[in-house]
Protein backbone atom coordinates (compact mmCIF):
# COMPACT_ATOMS: atom_id res chain seq x y z
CA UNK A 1 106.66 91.72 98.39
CA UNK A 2 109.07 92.12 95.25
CA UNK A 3 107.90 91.91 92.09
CA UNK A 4 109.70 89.72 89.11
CA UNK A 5 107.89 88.68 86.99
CA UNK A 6 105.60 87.47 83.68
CA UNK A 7 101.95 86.85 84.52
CA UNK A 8 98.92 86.53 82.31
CA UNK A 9 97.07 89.67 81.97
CA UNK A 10 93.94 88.23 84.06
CA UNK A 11 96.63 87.58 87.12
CA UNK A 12 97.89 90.81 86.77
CA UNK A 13 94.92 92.53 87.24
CA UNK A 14 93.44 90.68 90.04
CA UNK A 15 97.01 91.26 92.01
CA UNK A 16 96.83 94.98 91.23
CA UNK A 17 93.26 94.52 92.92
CA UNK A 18 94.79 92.26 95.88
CA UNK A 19 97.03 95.07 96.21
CA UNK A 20 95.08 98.15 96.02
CA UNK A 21 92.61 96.35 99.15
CA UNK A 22 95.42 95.22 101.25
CA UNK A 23 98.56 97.42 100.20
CA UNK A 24 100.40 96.25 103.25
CA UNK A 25 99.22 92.90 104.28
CA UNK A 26 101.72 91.40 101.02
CA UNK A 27 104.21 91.58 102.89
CA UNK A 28 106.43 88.72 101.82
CA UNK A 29 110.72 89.35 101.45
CA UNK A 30 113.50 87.05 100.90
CA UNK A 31 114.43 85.43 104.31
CA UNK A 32 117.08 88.22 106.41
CA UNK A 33 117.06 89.51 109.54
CA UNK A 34 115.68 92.79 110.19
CA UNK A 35 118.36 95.79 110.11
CA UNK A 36 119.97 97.28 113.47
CA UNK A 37 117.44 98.44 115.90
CA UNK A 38 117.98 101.85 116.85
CA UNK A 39 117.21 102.27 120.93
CA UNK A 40 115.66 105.75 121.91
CA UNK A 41 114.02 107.04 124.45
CA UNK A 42 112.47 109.61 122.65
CA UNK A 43 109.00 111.07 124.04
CA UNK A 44 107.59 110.64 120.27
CA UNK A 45 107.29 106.96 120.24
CA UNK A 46 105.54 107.06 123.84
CA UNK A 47 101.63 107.35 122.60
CA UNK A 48 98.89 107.13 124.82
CA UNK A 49 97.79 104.24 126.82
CA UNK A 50 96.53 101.57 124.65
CA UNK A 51 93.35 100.39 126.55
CA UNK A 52 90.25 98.25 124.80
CA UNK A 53 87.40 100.55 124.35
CA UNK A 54 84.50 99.29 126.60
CA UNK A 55 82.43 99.60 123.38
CA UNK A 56 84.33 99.60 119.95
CA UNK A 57 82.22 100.99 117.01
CA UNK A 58 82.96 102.21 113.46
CA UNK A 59 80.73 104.22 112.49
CA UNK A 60 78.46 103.89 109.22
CA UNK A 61 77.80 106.48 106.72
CA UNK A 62 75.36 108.94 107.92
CA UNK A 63 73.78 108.57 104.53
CA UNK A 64 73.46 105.16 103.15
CA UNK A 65 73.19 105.68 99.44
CA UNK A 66 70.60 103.82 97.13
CA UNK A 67 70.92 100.30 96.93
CA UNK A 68 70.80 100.05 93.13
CA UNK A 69 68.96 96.41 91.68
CA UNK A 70 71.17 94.00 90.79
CA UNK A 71 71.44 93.12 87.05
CA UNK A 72 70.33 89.46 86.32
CA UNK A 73 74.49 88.95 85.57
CA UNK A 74 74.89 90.11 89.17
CA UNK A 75 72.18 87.72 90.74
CA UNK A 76 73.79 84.82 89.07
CA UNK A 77 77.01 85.90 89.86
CA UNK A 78 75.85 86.60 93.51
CA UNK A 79 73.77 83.48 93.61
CA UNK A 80 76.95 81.11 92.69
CA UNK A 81 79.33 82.12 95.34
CA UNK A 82 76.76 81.58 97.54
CA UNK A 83 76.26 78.44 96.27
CA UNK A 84 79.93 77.87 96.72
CA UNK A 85 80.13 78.68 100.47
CA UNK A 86 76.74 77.03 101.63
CA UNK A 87 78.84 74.43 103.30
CA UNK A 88 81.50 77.45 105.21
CA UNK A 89 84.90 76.69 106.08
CA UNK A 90 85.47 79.62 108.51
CA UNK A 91 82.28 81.66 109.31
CA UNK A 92 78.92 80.90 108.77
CA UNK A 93 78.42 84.66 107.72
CA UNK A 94 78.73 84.66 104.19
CA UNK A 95 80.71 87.94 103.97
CA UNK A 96 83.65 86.13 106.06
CA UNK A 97 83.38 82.98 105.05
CA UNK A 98 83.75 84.63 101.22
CA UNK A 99 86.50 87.24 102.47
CA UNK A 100 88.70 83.91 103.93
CA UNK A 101 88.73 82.16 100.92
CA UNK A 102 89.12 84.92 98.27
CA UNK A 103 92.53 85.52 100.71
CA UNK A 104 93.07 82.06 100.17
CA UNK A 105 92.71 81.14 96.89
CA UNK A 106 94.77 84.65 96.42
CA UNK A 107 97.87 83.00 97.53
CA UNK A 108 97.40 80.04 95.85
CA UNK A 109 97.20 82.15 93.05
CA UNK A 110 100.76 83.94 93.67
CA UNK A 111 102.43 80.78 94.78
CA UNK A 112 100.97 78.31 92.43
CA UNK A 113 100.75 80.04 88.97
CA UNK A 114 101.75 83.69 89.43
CA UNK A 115 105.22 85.19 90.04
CA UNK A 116 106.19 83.58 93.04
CA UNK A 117 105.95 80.56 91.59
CA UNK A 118 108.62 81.49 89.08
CA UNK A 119 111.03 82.97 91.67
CA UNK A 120 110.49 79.55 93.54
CA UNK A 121 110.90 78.06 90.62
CA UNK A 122 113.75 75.43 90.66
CA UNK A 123 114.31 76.07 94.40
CA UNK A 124 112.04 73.88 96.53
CA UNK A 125 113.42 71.22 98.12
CA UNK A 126 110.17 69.47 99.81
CA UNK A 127 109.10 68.70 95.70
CA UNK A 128 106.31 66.65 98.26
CA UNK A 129 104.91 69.47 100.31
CA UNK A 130 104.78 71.15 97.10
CA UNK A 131 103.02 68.72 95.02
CA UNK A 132 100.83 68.72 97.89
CA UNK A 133 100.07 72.54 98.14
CA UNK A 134 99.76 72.62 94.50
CA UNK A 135 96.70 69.77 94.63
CA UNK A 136 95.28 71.98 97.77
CA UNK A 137 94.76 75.02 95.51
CA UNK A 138 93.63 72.82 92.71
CA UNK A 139 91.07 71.82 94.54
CA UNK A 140 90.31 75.28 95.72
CA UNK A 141 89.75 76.74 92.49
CA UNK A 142 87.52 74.00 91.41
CA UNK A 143 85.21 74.26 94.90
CA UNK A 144 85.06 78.15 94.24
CA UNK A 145 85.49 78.79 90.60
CA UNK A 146 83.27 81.63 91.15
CA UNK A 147 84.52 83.29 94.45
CA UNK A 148 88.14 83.02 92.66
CA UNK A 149 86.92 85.57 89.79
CA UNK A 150 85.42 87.40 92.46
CA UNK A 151 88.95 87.78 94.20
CA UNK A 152 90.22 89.21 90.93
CA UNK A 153 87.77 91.92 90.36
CA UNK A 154 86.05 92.39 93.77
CA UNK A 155 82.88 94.09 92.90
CA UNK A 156 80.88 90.79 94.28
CA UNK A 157 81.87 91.78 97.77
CA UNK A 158 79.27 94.80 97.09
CA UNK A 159 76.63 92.34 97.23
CA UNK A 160 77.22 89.68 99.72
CA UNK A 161 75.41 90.28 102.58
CA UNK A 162 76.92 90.20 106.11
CA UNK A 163 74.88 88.57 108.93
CA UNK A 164 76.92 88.65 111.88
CA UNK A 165 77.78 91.88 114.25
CA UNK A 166 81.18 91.27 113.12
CA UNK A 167 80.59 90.55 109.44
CA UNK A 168 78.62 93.97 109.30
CA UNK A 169 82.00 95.46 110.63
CA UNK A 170 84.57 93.94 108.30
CA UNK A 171 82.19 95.52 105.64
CA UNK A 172 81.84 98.95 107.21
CA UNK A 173 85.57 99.08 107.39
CA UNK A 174 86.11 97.70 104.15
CA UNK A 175 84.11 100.98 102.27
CA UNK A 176 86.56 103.74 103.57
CA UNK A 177 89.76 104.93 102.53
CA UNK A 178 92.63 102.89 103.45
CA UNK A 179 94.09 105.80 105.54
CA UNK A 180 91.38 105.56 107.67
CA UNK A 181 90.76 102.23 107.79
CA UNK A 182 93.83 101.14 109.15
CA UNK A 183 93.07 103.51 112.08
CA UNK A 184 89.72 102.09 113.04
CA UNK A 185 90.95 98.46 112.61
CA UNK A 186 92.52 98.65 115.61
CA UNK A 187 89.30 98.61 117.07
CA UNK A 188 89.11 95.18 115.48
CA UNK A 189 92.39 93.93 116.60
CA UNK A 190 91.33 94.38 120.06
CA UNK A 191 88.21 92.85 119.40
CA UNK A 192 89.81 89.71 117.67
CA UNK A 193 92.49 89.31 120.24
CA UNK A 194 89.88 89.63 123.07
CA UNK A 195 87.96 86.49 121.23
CA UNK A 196 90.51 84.50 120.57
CA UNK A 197 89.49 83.85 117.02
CA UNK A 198 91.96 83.11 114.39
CA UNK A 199 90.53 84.21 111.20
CA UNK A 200 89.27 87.50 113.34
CA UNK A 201 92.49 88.21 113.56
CA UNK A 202 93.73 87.71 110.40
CA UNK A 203 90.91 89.42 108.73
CA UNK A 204 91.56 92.78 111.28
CA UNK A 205 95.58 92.22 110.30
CA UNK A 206 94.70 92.40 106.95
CA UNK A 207 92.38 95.76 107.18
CA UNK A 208 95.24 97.97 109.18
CA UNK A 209 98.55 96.99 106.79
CA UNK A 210 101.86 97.78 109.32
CA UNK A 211 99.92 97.44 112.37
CA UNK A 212 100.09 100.29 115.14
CA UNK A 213 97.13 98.85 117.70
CA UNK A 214 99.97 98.86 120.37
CA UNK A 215 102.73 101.32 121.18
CA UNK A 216 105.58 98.52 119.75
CA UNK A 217 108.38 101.32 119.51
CA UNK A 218 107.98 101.36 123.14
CA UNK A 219 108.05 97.68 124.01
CA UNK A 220 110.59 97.21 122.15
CA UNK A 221 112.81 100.05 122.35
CA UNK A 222 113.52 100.55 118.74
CA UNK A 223 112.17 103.59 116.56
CA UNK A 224 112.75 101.41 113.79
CA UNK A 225 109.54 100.87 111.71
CA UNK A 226 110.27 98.33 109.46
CA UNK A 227 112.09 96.14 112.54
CA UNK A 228 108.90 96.42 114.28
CA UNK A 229 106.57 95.53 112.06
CA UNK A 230 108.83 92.12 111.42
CA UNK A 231 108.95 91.83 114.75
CA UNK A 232 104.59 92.15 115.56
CA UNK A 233 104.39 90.28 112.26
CA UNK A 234 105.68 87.25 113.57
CA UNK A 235 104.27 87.66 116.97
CA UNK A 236 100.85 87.52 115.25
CA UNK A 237 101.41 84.71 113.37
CA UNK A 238 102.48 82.66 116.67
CA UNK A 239 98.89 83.86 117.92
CA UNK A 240 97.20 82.51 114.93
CA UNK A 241 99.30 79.22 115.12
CA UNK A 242 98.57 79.08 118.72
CA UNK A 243 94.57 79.44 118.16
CA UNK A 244 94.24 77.55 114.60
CA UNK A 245 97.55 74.80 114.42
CA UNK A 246 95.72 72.73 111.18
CA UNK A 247 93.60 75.17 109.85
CA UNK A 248 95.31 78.98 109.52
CA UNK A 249 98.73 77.62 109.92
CA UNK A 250 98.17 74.12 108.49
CA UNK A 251 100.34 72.59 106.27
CA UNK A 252 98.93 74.80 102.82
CA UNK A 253 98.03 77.90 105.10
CA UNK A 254 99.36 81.08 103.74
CA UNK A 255 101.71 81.15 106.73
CA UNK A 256 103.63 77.97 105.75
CA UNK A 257 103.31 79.12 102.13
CA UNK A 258 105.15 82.90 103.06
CA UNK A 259 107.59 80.89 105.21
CA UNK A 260 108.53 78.58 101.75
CA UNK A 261 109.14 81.92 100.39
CA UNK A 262 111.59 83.24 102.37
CA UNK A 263 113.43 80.08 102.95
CA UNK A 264 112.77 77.60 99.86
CA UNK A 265 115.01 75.02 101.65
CA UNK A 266 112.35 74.68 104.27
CA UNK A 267 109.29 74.64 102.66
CA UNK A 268 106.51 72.88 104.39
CA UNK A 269 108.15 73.00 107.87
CA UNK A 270 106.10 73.65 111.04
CA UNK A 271 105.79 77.27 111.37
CA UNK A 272 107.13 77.11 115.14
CA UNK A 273 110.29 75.04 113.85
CA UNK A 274 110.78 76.95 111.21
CA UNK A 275 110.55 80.26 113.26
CA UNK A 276 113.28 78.58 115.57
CA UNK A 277 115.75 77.91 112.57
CA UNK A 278 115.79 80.76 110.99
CA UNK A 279 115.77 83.56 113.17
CA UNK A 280 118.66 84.89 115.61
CA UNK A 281 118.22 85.19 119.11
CA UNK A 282 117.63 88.77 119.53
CA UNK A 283 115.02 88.14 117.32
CA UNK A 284 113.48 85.20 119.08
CA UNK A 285 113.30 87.37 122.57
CA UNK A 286 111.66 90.87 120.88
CA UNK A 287 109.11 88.15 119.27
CA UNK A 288 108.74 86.53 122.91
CA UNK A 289 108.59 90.17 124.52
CA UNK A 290 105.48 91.02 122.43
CA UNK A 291 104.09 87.77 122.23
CA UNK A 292 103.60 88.20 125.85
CA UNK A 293 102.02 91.28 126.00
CA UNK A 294 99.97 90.54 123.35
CA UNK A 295 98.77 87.07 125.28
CA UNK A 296 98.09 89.33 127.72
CA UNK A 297 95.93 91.56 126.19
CA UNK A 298 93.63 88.33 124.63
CA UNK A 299 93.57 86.93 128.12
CA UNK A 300 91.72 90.22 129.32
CA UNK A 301 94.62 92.62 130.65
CA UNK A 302 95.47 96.00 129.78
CA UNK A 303 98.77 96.57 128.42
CA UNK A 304 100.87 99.95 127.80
């Protein structure tokens, strides 16, 4: 995502944050098609076959270190988000449910008061799908003042707990490096895929950056990175539109809300229109090659 842009300090700092734990999943650019793909049929883009594991782990720590006591600041802060997602939107594990809505109320931040919102500036044509994103994230912020300061400096995630097998995952994953990370959460795109969950697969997307759970160079014949990962990156999202039409790709989902960015003159469109207007039709069939194979893969078979 480019950067223009004058933002209180406080924004600033929780966007350097949003950054530094998902350093590829901001990912928004101003609406073109990718560049040239470059055919090969070089051996190096030909990995092995990509099969499900029969029994995905990550592993923990071999040595859990000392849970230190919470300060009394920490309860309360601990005690108010959890407060704020008794009633869960997503997951009734409050380690999801609070990861969902921090990436939420992250892009409302961006789009609503941040520096998106002054590159859009002037721009938006639907002034009625924007009023109405603006009240969404209103709204938002006043549900979960607390989880929204907890997006900016992240430390609260320490402390939720995780009550689900794949809660305890997502948090596993979440304490090592990013280079590694995005390895194992593959594991997690399978996983997600395989259950047909939306916000699973969101949540894995957002954990591995430019995804590489499949061999794409090969589907798609191109050695061209940044072609591919435009490519799987709308591929995804028809998954997640396919599996969640009203919530994850509702009218103020981040999907619609990337999609305003790229093409201001169509904010609020239906992702699958919009994805039909403004992409060329070489486009359209590489997205409908690995759409398939990806369908595939959720439905139970094993693809190459």
């Amino acid at each position: 995502m480019r950067h223009k842009g004058w933002m209180s300090l406080v924004l600033i700092g929780g966007i350097i944050w949003f950054l530094l734990q998902y350093p590829e999943k901001v990912r928004l650019k101003k609406s073109q098609e990718p560049s040239q793909k470059v055919k090969s049929n070089d051996p190096q883009i030909i990995t092995e076959n990509n099969k499900v594991p029969k029994e995905p782990k990550i592993k923990q720590p071999q040595e859990k270190p000392t849970e230190k006591k919470l300060t009394s600041e920490q309860e309360y802060r601990l005690e108010m988000v959890m407060k704020e997602i008794a009633t869960p939107e997503y997951s009734e594990d409050p380690y999801i449910e609070t990861t969902m809505q921090m990436d939420q109320l992250m892009y409302c931040e961006m789009f609503t008061r941040g520096f998106l919102r002054t590159e859009l500036e002037g721009k938006i044509k639907n002034t009625a799908w924007d009023e109405q994103y603006k009240k969404h994230c209103a709204a938002k912020r006043n549900k979960h003042p607390h989880v929204l300061v907890s997006s900016f400096t992240g430390k609260p995630m320490d402390w939720i707990p995780a009550t689900s097998e794949w809660g305890e995952k997502v948090k596993a994953l979440r304490s090592i490096p990013f280079a590694e990370r995005r390895e194992k959460a593959t594991v997690l795109v399978r996983l997600a895929l395989r259950s047909q969950k939306a916000h699973w697969l969101q949540l894995s997307l957002q954990n591995t950056g430019i995804d590489n759970t499949f061999n794409y160079g090969q589907w798609l014949g191109t050695r061209n990175k940044s072609y591919q990962h435009r490519v799987t990156q709308l591929a995804f999202d028809h998954m997640i539109c396919h599996w969640d039409a009203d919530g994850l790709c509702g009218p103020t989902s981040g999907i619609i809300a990337e999609s305003c960015y790229q093409t201001p003159n169509d904010c609020g469109m239906p992702f699958f229109e919009w994805f039909e207007k403004n992409h060329m039709p070489g486009v359209k069939k590489d997205v409908a090659l690995v759409l398939t194979k990806l369908k595939a893969f959720a439905n139970g078979e094993d693809v190459d």
